[in-house]
C-alpha atoms as a PDB file:
ATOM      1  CA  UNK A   1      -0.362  -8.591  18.019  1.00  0.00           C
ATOM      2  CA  UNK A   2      -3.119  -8.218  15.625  1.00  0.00           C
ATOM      3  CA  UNK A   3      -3.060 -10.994  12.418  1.00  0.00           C
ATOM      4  CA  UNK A   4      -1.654 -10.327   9.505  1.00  0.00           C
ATOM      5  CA  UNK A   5      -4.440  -9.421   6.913  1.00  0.00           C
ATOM      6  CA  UNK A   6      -4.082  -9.834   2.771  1.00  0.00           C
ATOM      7  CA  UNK A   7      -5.957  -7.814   0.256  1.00  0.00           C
ATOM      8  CA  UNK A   8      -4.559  -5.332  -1.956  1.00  0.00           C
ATOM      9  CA  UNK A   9      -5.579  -3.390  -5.132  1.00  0.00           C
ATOM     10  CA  UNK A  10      -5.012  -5.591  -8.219  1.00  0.00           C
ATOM     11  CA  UNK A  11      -7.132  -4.097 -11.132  1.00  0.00           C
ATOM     12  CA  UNK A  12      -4.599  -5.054 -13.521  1.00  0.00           C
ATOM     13  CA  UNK A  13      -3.714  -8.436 -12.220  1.00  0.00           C
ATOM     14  CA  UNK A  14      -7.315  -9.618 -12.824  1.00  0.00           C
ATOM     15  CA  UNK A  15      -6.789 -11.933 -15.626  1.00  0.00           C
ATOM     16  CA  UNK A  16      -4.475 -13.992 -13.428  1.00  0.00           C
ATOM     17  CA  UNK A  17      -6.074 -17.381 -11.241  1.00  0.00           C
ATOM     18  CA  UNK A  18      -7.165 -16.210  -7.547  1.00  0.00           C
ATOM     19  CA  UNK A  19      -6.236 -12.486  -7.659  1.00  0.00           C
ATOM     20  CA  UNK A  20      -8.629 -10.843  -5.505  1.00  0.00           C
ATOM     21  CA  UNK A  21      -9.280  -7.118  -6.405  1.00  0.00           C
ATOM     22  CA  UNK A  22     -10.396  -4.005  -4.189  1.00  0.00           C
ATOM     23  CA  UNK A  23     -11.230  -0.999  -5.276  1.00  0.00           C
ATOM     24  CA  UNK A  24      -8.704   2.222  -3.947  1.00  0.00           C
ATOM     25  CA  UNK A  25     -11.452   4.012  -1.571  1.00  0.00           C
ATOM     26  CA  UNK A  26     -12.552   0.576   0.182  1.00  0.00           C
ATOM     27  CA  UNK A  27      -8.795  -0.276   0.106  1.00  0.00           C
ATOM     28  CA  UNK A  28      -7.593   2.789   2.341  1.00  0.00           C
ATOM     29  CA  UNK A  29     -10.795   2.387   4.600  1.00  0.00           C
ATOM     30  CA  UNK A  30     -10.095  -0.900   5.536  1.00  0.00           C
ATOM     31  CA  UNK A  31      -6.878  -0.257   6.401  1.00  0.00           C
ATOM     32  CA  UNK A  32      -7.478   2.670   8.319  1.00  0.00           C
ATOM     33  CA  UNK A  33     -10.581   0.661  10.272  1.00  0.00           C
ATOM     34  CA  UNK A  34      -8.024  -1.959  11.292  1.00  0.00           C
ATOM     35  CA  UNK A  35      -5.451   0.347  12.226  1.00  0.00           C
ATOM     36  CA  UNK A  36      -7.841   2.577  14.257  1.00  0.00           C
ATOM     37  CA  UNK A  37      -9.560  -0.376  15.704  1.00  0.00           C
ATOM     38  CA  UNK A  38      -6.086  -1.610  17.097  1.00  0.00           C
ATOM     39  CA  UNK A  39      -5.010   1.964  18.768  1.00  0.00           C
ATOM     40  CA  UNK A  40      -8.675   1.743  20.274  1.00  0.00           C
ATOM     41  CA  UNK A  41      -7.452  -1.048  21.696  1.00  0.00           C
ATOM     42  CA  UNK A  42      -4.292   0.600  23.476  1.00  0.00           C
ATOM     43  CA  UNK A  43      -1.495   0.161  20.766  1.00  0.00           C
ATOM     44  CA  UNK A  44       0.417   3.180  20.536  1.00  0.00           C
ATOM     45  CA  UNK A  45       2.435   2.319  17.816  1.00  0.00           C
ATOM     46  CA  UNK A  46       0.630   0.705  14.176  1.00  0.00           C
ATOM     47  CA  UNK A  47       2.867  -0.023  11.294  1.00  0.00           C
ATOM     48  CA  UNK A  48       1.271  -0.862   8.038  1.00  0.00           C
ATOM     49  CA  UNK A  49       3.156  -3.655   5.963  1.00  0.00           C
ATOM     50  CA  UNK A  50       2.651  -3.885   2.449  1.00  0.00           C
ATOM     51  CA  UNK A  51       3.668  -5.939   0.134  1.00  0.00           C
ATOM     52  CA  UNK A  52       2.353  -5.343  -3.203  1.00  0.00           C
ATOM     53  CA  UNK A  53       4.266  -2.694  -4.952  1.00  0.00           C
ATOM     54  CA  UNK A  54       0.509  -1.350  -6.478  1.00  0.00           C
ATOM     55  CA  UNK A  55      -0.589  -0.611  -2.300  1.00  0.00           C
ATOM     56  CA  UNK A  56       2.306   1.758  -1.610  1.00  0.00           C
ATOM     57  CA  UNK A  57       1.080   5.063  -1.824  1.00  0.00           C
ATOM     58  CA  UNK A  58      -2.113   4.113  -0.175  1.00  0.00           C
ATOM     59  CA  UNK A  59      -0.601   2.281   2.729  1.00  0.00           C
ATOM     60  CA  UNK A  60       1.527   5.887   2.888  1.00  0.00           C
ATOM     61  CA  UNK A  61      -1.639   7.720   2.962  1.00  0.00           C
ATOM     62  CA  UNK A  62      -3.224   5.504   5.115  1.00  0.00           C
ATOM     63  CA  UNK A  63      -0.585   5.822   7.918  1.00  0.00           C
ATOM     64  CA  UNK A  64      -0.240   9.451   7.511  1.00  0.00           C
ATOM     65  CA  UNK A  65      -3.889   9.856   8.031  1.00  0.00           C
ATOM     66  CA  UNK A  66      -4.461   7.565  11.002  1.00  0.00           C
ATOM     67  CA  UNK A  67      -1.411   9.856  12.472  1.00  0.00           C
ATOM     68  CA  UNK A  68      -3.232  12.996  12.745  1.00  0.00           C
ATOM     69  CA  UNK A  69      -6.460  11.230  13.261  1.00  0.00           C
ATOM     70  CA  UNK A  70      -5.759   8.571  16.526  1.00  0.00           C
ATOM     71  CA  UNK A  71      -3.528   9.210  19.752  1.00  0.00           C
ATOM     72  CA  UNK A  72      -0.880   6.919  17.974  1.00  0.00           C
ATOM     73  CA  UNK A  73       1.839   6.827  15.909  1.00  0.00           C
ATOM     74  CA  UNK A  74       1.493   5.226  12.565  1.00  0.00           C
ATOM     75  CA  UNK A  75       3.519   4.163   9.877  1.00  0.00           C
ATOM     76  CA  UNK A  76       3.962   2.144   6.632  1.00  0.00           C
ATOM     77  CA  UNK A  77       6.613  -0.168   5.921  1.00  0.00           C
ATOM     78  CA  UNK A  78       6.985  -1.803   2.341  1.00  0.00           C
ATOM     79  CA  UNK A  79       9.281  -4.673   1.831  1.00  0.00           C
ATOM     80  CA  UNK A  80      10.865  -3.528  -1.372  1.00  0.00           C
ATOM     81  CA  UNK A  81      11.777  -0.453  -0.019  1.00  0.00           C
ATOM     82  CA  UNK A  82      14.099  -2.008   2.628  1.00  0.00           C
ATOM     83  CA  UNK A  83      17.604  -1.470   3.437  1.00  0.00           C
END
């Protein structure tokens, strides 16, 4: 199981201590570089966890993406939107 990575976009939480910020673009690439890197390596299912509210539609993107792109079936999955 690949580690759990943390970075997220947080423009607007930049005046609080150790927010770290990345920009939308870089955001989605990483995520889809990890994801893809992970079905290279013979996963055939990636979810994508988010937990910052502010990720959400790029974590959705992201997975929707990587699903036509890679022989694997991806998805998102954000906390808050649990049952």
């Amino acid at each position: 199981m690949e580690q759990s990575r943390r970075s997220s976009y947080n423009e607007y939480n930049m005046k609080s201590p150790g927010t770290v910020h990345g920009e939308r673009d870089h955001f989605g690439s990483y995520c889809t570089d990890v994801a893809s890197s992970v079905a290279r390596m013979g996963f055939h299912h990636v979810l994508l966890k988010n937990g910052h509210s502010s990720n959400a539609v790029l974590i959705e993107a992201a997975a929707k993406l990587l699903t036509m792109r890679i022989k694997a079936i991806c998805a998102s999955l954000s906390w808050f939107y649990r049952a």
